[in-house]
C-alpha atoms as a PDB file:
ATOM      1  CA  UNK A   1     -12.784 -36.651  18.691  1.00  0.00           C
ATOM      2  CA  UNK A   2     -16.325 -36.176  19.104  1.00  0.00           C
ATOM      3  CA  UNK A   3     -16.191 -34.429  21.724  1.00  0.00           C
ATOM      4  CA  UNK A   4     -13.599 -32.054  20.484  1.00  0.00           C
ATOM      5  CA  UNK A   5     -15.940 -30.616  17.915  1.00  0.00           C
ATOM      6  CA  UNK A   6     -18.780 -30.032  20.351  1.00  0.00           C
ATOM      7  CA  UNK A   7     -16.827 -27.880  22.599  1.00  0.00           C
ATOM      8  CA  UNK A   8     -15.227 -25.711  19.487  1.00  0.00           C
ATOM      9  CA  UNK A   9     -16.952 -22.391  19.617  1.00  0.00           C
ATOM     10  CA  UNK A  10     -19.004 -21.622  16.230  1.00  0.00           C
ATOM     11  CA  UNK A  11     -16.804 -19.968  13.430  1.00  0.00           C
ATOM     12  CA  UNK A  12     -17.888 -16.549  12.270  1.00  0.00           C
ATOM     13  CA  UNK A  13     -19.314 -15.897   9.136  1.00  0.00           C
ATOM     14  CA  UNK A  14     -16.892 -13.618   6.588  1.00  0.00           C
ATOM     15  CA  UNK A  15     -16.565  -9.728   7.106  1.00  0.00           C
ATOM     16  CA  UNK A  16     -19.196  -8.862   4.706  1.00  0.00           C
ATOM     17  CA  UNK A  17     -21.689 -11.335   5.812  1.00  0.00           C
ATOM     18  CA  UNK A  18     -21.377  -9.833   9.451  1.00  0.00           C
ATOM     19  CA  UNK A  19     -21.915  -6.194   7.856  1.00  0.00           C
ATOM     20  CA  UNK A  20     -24.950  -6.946   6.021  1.00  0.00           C
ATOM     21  CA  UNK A  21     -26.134  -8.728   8.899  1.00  0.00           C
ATOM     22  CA  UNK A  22     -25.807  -5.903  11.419  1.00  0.00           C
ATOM     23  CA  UNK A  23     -27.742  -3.560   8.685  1.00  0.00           C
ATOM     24  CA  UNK A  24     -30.574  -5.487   7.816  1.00  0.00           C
ATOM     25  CA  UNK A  25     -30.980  -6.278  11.914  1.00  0.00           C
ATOM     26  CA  UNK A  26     -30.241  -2.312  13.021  1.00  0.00           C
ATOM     27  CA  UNK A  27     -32.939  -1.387  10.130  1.00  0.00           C
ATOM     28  CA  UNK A  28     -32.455   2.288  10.122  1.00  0.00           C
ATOM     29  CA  UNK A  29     -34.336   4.460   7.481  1.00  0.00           C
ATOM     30  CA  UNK A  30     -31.122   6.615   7.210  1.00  0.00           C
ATOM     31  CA  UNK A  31     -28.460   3.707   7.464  1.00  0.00           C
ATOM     32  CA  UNK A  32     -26.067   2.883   9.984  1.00  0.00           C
ATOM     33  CA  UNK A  33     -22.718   4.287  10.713  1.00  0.00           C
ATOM     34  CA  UNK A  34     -19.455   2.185  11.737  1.00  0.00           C
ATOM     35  CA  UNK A  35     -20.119   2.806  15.259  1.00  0.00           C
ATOM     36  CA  UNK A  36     -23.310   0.738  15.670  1.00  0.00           C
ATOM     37  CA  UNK A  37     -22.154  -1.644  13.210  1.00  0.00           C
ATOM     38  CA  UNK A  38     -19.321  -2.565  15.008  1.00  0.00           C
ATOM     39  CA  UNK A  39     -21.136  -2.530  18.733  1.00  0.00           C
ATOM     40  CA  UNK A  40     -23.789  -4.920  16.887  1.00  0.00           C
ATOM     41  CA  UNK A  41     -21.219  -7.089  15.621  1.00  0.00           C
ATOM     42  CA  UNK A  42     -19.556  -7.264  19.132  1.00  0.00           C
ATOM     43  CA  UNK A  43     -22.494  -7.713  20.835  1.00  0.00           C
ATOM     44  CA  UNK A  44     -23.755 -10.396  18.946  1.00  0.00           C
ATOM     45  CA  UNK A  45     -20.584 -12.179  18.366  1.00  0.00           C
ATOM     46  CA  UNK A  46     -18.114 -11.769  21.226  1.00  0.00           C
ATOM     47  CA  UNK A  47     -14.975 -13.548  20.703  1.00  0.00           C
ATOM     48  CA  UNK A  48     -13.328 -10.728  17.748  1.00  0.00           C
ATOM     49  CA  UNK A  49     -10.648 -11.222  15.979  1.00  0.00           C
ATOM     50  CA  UNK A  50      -7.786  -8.318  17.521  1.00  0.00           C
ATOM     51  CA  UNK A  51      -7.778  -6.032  14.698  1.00  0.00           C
ATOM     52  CA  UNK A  52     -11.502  -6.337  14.306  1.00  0.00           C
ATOM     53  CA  UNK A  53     -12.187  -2.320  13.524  1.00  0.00           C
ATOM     54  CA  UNK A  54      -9.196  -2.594  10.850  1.00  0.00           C
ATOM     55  CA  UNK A  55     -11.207  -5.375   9.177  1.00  0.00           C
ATOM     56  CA  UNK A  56     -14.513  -3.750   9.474  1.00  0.00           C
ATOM     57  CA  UNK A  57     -12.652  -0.390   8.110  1.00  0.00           C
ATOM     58  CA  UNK A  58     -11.132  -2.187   5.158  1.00  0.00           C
ATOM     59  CA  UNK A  59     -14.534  -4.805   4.426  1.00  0.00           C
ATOM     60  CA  UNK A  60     -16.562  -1.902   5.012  1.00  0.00           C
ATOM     61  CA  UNK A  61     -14.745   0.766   2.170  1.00  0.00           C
ATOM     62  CA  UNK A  62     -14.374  -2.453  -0.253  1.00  0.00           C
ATOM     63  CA  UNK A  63     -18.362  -2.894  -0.207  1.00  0.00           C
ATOM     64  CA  UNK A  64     -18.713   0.282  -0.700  1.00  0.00           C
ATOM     65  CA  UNK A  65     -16.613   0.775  -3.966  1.00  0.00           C
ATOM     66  CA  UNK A  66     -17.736  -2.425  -5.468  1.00  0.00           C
ATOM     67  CA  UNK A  67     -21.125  -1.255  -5.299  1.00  0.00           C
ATOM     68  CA  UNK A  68     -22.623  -3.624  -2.284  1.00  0.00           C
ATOM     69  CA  UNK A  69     -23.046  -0.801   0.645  1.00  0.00           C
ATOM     70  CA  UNK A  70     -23.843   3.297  -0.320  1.00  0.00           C
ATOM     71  CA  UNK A  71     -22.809   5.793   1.931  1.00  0.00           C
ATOM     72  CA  UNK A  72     -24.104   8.678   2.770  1.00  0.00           C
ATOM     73  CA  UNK A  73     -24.041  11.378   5.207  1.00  0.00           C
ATOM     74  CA  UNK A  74     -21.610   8.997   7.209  1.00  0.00           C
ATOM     75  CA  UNK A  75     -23.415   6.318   7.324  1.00  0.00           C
ATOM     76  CA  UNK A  76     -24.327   3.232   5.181  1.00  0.00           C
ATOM     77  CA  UNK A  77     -27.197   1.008   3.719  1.00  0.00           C
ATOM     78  CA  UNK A  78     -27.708  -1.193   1.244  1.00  0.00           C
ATOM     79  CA  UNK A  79     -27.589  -0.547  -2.078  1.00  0.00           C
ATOM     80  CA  UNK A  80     -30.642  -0.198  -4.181  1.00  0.00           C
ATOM     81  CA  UNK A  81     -31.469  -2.938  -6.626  1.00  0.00           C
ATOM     82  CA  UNK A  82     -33.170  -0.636  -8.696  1.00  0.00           C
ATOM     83  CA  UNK A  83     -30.718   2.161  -8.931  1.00  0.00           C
ATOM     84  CA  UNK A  84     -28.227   2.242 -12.028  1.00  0.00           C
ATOM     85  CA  UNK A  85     -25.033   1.489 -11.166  1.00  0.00           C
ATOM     86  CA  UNK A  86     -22.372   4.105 -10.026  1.00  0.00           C
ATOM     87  CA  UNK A  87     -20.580   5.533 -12.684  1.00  0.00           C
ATOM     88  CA  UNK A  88     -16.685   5.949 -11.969  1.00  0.00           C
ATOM     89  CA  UNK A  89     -14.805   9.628 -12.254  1.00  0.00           C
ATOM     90  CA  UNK A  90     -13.922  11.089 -15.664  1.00  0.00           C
ATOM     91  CA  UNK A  91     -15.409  11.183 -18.539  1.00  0.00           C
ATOM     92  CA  UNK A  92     -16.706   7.620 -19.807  1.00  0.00           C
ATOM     93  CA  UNK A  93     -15.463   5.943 -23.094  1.00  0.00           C
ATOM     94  CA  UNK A  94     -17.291   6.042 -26.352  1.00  0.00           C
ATOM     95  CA  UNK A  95     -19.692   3.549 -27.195  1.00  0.00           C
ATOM     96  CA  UNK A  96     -18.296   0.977 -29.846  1.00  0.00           C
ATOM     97  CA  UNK A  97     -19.907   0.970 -33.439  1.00  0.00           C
ATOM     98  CA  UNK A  98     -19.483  -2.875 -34.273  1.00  0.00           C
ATOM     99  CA  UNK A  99     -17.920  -2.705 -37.998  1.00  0.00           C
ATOM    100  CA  UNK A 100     -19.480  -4.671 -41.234  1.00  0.00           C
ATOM    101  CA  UNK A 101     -18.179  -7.869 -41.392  1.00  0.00           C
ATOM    102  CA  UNK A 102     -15.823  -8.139 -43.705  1.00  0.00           C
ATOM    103  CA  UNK A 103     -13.724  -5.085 -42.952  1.00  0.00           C
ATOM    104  CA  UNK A 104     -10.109  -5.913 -41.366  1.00  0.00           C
ATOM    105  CA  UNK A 105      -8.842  -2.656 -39.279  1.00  0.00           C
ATOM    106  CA  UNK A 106      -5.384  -1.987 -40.517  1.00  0.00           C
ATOM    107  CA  UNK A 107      -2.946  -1.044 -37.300  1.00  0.00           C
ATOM    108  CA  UNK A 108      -3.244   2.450 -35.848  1.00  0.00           C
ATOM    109  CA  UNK A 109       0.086   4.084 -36.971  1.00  0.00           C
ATOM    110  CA  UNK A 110       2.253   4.865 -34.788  1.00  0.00           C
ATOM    111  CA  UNK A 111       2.903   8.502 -32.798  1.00  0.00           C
ATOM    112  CA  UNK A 112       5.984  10.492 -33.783  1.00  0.00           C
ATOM    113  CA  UNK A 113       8.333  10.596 -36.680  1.00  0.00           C
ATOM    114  CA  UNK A 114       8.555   7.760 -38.823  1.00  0.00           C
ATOM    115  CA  UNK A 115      11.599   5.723 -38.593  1.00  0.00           C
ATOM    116  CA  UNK A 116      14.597   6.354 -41.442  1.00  0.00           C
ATOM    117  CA  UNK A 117      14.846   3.411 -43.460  1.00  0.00           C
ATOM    118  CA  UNK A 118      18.176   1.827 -43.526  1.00  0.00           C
ATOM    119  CA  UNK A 119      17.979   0.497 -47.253  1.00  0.00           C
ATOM    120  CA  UNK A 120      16.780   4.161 -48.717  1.00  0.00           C
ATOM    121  CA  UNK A 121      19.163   5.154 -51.842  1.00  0.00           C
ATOM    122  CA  UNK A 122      21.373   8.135 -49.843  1.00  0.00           C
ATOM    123  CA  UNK A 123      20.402  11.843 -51.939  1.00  0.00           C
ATOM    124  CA  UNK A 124      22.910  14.359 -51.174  1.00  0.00           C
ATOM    125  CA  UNK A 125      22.614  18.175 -51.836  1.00  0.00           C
ATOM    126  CA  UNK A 126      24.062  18.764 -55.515  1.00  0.00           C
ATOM    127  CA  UNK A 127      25.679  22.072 -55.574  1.00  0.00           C
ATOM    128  CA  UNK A 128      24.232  22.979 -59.000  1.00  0.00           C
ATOM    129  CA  UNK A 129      20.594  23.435 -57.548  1.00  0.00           C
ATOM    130  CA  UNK A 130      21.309  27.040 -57.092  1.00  0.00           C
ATOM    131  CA  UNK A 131      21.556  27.952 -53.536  1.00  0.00           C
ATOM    132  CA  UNK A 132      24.473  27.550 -50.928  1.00  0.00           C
ATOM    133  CA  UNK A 133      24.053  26.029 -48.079  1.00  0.00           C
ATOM    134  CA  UNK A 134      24.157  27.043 -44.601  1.00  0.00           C
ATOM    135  CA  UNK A 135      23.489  31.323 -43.141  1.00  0.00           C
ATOM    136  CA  UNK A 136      23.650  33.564 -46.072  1.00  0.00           C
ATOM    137  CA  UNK A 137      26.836  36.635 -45.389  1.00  0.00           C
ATOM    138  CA  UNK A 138      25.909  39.745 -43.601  1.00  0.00           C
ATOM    139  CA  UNK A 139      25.143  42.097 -46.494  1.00  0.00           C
ATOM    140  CA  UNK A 140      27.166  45.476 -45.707  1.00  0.00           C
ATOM    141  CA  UNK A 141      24.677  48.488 -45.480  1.00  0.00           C
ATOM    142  CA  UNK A 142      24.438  50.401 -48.694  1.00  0.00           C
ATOM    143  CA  UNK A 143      25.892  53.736 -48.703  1.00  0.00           C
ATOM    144  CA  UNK A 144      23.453  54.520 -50.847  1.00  0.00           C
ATOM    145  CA  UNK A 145      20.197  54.262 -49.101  1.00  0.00           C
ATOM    146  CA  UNK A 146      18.021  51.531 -49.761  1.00  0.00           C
ATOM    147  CA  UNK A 147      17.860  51.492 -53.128  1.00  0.00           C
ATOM    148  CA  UNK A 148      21.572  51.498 -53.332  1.00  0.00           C
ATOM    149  CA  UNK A 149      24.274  48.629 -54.631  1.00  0.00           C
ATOM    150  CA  UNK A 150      24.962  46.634 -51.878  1.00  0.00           C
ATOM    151  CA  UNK A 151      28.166  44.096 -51.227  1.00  0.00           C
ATOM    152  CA  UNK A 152      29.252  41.922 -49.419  1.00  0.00           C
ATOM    153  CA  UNK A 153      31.325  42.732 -46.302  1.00  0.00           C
ATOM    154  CA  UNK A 154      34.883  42.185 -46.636  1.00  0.00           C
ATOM    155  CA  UNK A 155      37.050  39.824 -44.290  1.00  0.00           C
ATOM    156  CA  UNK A 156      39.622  42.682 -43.837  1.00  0.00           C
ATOM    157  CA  UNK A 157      37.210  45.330 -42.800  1.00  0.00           C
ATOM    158  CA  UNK A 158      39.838  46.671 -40.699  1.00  0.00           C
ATOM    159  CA  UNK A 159      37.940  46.149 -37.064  1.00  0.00           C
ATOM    160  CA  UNK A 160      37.818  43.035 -35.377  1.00  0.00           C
ATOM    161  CA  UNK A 161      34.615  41.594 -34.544  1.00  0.00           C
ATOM    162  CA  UNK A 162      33.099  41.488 -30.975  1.00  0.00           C
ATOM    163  CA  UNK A 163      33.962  43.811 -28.028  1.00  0.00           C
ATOM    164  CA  UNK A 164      37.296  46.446 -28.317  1.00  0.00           C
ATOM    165  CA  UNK A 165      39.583  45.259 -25.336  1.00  0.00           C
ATOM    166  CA  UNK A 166      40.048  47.042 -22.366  1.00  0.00           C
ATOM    167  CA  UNK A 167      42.531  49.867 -22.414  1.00  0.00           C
ATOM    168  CA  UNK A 168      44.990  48.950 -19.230  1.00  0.00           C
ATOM    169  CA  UNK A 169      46.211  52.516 -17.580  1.00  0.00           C
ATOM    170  CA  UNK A 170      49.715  51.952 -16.000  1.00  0.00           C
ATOM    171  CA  UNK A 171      50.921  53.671 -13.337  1.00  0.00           C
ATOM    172  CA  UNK A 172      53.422  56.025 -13.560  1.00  0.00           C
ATOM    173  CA  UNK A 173      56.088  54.771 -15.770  1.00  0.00           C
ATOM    174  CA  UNK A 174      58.709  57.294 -14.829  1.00  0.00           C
ATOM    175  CA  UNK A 175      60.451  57.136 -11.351  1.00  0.00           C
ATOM    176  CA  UNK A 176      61.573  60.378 -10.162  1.00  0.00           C
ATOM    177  CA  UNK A 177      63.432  60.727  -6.818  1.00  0.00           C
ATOM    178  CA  UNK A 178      62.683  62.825  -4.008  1.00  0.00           C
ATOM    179  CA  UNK A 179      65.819  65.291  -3.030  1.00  0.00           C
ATOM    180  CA  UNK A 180      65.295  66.660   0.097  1.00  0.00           C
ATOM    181  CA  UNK A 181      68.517  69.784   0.316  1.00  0.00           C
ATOM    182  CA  UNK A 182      69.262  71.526   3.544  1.00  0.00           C
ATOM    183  CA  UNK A 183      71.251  74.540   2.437  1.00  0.00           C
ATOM    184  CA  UNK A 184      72.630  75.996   5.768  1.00  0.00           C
ATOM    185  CA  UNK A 185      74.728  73.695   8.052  1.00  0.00           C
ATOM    186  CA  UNK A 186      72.648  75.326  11.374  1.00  0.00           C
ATOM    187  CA  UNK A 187      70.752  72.629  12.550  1.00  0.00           C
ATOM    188  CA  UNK A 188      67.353  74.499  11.595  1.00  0.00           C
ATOM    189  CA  UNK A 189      64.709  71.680  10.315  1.00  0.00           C
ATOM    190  CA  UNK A 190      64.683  74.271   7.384  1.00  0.00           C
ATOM    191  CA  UNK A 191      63.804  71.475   4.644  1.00  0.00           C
ATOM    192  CA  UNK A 192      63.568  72.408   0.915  1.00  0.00           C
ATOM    193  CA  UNK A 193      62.419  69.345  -1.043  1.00  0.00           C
ATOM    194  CA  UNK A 194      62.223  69.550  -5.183  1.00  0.00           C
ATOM    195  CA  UNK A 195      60.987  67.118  -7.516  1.00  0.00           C
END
């Protein structure tokens, strides 16, 4: 069994170790882009998984939003340990006021119209407060003027409401037949017709 472990090739170390790696060893001023990361990375360790630029890809854009790699201008470098941190889009939240002690925050009420409650004493509309409900009757105009009396319309105004149907034109509701007469008994094609 020995002998078994001597002749299995060294494992490689994770994705991100292998990045930072080929960065710190490349040592460029400016950073270094995937390309010569991933030549480094072959060149130093041969035997690659197969889908060894998707896993550089992926490794690569994970280090870089968590904070571990910057890029810029295509390429990438460490980050700074320095620098304050990167600040996500939008605008950020408030900063918290810590209360007294001793205050209790009631629950934020709810958006929206309030729920009817089911036990609430039913109030109708009493018909002695003065006003009928529903639309008010068209007044009619006052003859008047303006300053006039003015009544109510009447339900018998003697039009119907709406649009005045359309008037149907028949055609001709007499039918008169043609005589056609041929006085002489020649055979002329003398033809006298009257209607």
């Amino acid at each position: 069994m020995a002998t078994e472990e001597v002749n299995k090739p060294p494992s490689l170390p994770s994705y991100p170790q292998l990045i930072m790696n080929a960065i710190e060893a490349l040592n460029d001023k400016n950073g270094s882009n995937k390309t010569s990361i991933s030549k480094y990375i072959e060149s130093k360790y041969g035997d690659l998984p197969a889908g060894h630029t998707t896993l550089l890809s992926h490794h690569l854009n994970r280090m870089k939003q968590t904070g571990e790699l910057v890029f810029l201008k295509n390429n990438y470098m460490k980050a700074d340990p320095n620098a304050p941190p990167k600040r996500g889009r939008g605008r950020p939240p408030k900063p918290k006021v810590p209360l007294p002690p001793g205050v209790v925050l009631t629950p934020a009420r709810p958006r929206g119209r309030p729920p009817k409650d089911p036990n609430a004493p039913i109030t109708s509309s009493k018909p002695g407060t003065g006003k009928p409900r529903g639309r008010p009757r068209k007044m009619a105009r006052p003859e008047g003027g303006i300053t006039g009396n003015s009544t109510l319309l009447s339900t018998g105004s003697g039009r119907p409401r709406g649009r005045p149907p359309k008037v149907k034109t028949s055609p001709l509701t007499e039918f008169v037949p043609l005589v056609i007469e041929d006085d002489d008994d020649d055979d002329d094609d003398d033809v006298m017709i009257s209607v």
